[in-house]
C-alpha atoms as a PDB file:
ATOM      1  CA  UNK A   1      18.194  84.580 214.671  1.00  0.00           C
ATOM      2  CA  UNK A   2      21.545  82.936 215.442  1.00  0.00           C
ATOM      3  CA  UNK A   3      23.904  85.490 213.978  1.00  0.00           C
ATOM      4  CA  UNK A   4      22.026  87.910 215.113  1.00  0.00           C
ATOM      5  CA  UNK A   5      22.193  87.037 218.746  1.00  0.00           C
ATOM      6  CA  UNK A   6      25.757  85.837 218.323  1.00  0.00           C
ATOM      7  CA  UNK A   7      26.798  89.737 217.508  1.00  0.00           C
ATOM      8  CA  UNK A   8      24.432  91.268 220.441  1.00  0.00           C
ATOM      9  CA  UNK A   9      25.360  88.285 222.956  1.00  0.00           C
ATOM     10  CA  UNK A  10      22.898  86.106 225.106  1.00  0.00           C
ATOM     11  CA  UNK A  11      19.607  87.726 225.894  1.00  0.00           C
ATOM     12  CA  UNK A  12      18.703  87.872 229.723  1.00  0.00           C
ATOM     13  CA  UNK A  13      15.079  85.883 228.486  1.00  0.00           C
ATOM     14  CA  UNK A  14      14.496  83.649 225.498  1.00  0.00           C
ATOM     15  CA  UNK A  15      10.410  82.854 224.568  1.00  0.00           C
ATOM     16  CA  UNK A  16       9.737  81.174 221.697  1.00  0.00           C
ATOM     17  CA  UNK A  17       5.798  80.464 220.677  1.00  0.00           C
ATOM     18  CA  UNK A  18       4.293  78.429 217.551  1.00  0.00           C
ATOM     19  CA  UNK A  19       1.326  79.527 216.654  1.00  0.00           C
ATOM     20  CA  UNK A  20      -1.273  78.653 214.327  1.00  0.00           C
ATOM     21  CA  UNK A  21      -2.601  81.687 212.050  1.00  0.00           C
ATOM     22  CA  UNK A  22      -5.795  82.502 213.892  1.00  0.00           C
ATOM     23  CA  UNK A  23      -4.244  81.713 216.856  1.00  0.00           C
ATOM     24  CA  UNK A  24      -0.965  84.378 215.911  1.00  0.00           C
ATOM     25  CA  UNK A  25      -3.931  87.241 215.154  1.00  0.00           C
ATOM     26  CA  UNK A  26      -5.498  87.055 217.876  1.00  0.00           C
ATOM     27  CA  UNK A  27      -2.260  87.511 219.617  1.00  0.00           C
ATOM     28  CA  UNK A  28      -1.660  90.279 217.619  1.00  0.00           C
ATOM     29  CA  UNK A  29      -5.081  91.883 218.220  1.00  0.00           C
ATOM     30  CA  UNK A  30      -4.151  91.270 222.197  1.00  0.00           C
ATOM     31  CA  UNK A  31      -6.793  88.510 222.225  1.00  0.00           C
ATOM     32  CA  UNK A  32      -4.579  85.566 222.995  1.00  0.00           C
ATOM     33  CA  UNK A  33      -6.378  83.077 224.459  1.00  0.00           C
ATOM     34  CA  UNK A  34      -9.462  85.124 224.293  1.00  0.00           C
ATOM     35  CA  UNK A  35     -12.467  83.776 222.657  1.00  0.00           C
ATOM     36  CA  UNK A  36     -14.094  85.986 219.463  1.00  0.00           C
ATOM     37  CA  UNK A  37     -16.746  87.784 221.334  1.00  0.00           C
ATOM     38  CA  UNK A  38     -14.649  88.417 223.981  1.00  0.00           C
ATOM     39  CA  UNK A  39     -12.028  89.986 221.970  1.00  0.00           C
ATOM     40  CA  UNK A  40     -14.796  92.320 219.806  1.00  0.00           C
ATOM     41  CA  UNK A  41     -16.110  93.222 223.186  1.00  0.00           C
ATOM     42  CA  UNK A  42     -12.878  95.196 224.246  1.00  0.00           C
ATOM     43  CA  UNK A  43     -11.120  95.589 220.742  1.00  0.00           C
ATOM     44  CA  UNK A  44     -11.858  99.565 220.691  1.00  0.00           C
ATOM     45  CA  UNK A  45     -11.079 100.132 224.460  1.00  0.00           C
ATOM     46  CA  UNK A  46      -7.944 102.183 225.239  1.00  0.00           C
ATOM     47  CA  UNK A  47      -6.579  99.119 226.870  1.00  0.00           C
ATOM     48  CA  UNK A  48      -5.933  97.772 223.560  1.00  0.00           C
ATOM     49  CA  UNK A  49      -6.010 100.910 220.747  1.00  0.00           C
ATOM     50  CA  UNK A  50      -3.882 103.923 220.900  1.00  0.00           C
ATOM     51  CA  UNK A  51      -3.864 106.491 218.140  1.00  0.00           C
ATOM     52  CA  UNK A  52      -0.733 106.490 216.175  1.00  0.00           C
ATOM     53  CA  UNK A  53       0.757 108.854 213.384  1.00  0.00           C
ATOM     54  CA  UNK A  54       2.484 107.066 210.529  1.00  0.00           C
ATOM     55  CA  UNK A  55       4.457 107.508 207.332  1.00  0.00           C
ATOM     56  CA  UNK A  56       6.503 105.827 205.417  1.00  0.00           C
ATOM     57  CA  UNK A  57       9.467 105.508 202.893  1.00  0.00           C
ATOM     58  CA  UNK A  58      10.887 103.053 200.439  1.00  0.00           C
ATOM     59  CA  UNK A  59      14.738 101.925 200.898  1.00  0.00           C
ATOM     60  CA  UNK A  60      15.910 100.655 196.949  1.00  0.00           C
ATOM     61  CA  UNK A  61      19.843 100.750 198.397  1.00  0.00           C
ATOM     62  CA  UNK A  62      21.513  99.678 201.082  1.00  0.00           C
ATOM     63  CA  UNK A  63      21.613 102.103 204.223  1.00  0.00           C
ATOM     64  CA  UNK A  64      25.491 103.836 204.568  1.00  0.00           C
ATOM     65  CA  UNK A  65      26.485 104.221 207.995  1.00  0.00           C
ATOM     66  CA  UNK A  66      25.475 107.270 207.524  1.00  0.00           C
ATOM     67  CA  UNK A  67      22.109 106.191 207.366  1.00  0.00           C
ATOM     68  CA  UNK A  68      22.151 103.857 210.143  1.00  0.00           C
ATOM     69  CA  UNK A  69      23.397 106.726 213.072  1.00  0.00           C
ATOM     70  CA  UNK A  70      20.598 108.895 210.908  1.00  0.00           C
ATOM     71  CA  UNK A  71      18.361 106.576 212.199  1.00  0.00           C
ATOM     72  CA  UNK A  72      19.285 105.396 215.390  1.00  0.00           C
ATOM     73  CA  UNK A  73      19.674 109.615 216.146  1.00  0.00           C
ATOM     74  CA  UNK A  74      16.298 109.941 215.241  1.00  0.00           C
ATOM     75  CA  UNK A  75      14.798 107.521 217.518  1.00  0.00           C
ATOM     76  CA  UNK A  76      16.611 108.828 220.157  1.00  0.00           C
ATOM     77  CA  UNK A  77      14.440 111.626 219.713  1.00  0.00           C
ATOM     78  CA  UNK A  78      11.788 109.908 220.323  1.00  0.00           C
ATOM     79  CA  UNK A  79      12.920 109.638 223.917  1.00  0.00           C
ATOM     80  CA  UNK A  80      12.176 113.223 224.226  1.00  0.00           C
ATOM     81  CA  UNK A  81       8.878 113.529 222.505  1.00  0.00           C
ATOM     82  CA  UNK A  82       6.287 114.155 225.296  1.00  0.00           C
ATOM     83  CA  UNK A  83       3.885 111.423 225.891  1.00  0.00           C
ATOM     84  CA  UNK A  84       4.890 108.892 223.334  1.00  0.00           C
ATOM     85  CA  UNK A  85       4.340 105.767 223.889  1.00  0.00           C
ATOM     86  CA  UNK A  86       5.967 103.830 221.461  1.00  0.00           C
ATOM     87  CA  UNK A  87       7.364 105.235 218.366  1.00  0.00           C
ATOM     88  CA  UNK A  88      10.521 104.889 215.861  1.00  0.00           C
ATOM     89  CA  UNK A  89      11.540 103.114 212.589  1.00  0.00           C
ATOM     90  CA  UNK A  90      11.278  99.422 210.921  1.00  0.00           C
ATOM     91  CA  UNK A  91      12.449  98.251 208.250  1.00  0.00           C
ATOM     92  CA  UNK A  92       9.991  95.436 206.802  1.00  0.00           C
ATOM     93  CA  UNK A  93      12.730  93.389 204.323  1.00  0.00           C
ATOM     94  CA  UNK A  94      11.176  92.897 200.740  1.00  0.00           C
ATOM     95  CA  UNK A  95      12.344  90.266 198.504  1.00  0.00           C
ATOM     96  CA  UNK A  96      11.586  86.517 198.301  1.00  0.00           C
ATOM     97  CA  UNK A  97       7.856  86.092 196.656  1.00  0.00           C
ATOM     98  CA  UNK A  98       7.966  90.168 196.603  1.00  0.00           C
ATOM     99  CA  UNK A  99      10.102  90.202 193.870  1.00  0.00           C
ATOM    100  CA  UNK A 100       8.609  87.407 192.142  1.00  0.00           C
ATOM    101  CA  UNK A 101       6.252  89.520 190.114  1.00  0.00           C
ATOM    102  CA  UNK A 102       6.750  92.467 187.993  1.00  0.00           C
ATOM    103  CA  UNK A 103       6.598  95.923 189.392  1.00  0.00           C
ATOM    104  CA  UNK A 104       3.767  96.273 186.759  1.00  0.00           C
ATOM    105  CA  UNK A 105       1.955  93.293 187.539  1.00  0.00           C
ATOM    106  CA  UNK A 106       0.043  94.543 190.450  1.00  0.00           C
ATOM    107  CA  UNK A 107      -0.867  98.128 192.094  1.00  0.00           C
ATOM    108  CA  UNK A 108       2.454  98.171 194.161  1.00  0.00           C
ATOM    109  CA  UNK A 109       5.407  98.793 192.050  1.00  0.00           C
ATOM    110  CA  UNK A 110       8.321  98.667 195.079  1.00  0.00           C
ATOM    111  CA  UNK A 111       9.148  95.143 194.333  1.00  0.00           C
ATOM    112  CA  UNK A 112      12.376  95.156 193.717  1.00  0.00           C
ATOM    113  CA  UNK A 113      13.488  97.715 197.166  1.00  0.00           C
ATOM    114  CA  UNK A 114      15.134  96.236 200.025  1.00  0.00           C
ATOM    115  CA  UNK A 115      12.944  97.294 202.167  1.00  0.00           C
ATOM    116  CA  UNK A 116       9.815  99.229 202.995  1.00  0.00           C
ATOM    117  CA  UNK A 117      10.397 101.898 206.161  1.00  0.00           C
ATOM    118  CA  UNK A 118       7.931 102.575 208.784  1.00  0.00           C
ATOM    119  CA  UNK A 119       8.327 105.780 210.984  1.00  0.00           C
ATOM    120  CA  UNK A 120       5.254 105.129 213.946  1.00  0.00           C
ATOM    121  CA  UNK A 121       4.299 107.123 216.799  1.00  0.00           C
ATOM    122  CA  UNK A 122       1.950 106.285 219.519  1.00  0.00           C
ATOM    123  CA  UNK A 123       0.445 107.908 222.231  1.00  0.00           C
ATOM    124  CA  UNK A 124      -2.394 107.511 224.952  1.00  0.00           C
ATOM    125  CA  UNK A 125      -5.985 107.446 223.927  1.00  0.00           C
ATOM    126  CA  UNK A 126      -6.556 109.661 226.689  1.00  0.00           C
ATOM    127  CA  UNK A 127      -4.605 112.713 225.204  1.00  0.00           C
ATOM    128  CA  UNK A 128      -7.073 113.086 222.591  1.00  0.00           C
ATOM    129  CA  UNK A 129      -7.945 110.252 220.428  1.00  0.00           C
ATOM    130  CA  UNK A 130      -8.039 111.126 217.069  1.00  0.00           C
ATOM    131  CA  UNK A 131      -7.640 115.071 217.056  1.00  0.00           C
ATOM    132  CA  UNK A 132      -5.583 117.481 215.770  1.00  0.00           C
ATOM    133  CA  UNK A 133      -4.186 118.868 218.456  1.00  0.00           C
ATOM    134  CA  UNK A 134      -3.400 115.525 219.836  1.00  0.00           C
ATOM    135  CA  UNK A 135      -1.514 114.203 216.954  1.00  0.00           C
ATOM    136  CA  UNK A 136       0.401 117.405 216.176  1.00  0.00           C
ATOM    137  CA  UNK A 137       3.951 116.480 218.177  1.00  0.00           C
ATOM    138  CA  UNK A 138       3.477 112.885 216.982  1.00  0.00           C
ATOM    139  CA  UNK A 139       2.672 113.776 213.352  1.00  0.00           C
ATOM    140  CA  UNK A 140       6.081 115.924 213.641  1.00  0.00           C
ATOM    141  CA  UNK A 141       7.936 113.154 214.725  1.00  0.00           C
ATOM    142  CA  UNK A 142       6.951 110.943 212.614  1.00  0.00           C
ATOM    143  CA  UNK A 143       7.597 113.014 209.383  1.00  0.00           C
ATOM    144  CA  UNK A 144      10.703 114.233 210.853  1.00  0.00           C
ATOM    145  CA  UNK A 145      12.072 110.911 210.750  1.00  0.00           C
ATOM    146  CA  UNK A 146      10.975 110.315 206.824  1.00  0.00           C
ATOM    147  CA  UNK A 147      12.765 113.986 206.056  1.00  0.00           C
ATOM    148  CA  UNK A 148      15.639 112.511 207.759  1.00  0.00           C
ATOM    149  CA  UNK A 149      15.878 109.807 205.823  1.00  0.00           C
ATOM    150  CA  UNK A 150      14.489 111.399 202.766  1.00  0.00           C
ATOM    151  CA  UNK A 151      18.302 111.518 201.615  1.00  0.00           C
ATOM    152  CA  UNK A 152      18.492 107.374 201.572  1.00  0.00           C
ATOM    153  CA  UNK A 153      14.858 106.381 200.799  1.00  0.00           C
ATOM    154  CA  UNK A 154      13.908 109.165 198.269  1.00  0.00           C
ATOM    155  CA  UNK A 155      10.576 109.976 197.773  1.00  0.00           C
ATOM    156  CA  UNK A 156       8.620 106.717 197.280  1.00  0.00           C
ATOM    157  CA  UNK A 157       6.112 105.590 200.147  1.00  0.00           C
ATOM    158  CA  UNK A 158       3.529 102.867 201.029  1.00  0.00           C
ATOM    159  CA  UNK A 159      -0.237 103.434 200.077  1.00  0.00           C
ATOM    160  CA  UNK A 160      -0.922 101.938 203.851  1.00  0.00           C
ATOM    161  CA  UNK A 161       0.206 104.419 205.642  1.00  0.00           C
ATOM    162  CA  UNK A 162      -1.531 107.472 203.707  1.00  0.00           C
ATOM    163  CA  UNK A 163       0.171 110.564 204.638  1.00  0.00           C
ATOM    164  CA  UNK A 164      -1.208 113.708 203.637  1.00  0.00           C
ATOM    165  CA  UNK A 165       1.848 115.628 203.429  1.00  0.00           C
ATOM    166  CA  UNK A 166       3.027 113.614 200.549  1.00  0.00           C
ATOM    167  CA  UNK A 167       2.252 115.854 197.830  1.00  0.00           C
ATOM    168  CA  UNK A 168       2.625 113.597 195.054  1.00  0.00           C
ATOM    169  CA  UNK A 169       0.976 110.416 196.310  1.00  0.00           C
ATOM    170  CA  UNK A 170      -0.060 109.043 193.208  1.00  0.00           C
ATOM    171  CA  UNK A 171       4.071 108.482 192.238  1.00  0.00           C
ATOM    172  CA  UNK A 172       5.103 108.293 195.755  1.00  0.00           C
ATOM    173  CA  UNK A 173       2.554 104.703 196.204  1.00  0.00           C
ATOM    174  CA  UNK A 174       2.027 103.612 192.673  1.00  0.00           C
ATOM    175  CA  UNK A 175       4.887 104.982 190.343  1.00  0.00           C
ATOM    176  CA  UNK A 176       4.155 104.091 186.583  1.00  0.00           C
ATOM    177  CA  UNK A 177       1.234 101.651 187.725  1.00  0.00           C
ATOM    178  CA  UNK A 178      -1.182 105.149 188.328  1.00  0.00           C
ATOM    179  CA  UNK A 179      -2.211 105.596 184.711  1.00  0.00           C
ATOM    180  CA  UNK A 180      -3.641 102.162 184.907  1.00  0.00           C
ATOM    181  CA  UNK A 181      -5.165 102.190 188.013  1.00  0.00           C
ATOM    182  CA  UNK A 182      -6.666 105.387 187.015  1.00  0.00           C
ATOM    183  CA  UNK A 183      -8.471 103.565 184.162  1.00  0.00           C
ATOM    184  CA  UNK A 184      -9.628 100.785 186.094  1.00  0.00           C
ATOM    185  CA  UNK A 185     -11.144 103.699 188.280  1.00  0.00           C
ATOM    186  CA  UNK A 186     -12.752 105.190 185.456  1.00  0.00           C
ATOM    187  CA  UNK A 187     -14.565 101.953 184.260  1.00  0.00           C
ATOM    188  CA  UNK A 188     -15.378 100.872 187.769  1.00  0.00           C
ATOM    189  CA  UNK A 189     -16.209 103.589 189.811  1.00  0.00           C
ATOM    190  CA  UNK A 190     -16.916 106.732 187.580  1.00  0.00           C
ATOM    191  CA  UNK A 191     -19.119 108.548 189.833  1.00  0.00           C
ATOM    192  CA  UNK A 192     -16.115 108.080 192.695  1.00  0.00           C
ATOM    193  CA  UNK A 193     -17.893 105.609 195.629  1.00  0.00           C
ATOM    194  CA  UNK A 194     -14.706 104.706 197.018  1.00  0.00           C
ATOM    195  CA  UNK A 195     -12.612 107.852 197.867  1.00  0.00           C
ATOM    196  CA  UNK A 196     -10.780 109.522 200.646  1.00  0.00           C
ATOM    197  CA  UNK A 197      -8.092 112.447 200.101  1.00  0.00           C
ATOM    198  CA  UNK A 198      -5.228 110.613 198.384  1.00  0.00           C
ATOM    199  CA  UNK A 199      -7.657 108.057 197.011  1.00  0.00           C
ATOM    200  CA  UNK A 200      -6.961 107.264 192.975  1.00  0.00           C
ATOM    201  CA  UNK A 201      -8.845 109.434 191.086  1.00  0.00           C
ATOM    202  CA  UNK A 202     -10.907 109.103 187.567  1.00  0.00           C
END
């Protein structure tokens, strides 16, 4: 983080934590120091879940400055997106053991991008968990921010962050890897168990 914080300047608070893996998930889940059952107990209580929208892109090329105020604009927004919570864009580097294997080799074919892009919205669970009418403004955001961006990132996406207004999923999550994954469907699951809307299909 050093030349990082070098170009921002000191922060007001430094915390630093190491943390074993279960120890870091819990964490994560906002059961630190929690024991299991006590973490189950509360893990679906709007204390701890909030609904959130969600799409995604895949960056293959550096973002222009262009880009970047693109970005930073759109977040912004966000400011002015009644009762968000927490919402805007990461970008989750690629790379390293990413880009070991082949695009072919498994179901994801973005290994060799830069990055993967999240746009995330949350908002309270009290507004509606779950509905339509809740999501609506956060769903807009959200794919707002992916049109925005569109110009940069393409069309490409991540399968875990399913969004139904990608129209063509199949190339958008698994590119050239969908004929094969369609006949591993076929031999495994002809009668089509395991489905949802943009689900591969037989």
């Amino acid at each position: 983080l050093a030349p990082l914080l070098s170009s921002t300047g000191a922060p007001t608070t430094n915390q630093q934590y190491t943390l074993g893996y279960l120890a870091a998930m819990y964490s994560e889940a906002g059961c630190y120091g929690q024991t299991e059952a006590a973490c189950v107990a509360t893990a679906l209580s709007q204390a701890k879940r909030q609904p959130f929208g969600a799409t995604s892109a895949i960056l293959t090329t550096p973002l222009p400055d262009a880009g970047v105020s693109a970005a930073v604009a759109m977040v912004n927004a966000g400011l002015h997106v009644p009762g968000l919570v927490e919402g805007g864009v990461s970008f989750d580097s690629l790379g390293g053991a990413v880009s070991d294997l082949a695009p072919s080799a498994t179901a994801f074919p973005h290994r060799n991008a830069l990055a993967s892009v999240q746009y995330t919205a949350t908002w309270p669970s009290a507004a509606g968990l779950g509905t339509v009418a809740a999501a609506a403004p956060f769903d807009a955001f959200v794919r707002g921010e992916r049109a925005t961006l569109a110009k940069w990132t393409g069309t490409s996406a991540y399968v875990n962050y399913a969004d139904p207004s990608i129209a063509d999923y199949p190339t958008a999550y698994w590119g050239a890897n969908y004929p094969r994954l369609r006949s591993v469907k076929k031999q495994y699951d002809p009668h089509d168990l395991f489905t949802f809307a943009q689900s591969v299909k037989a």
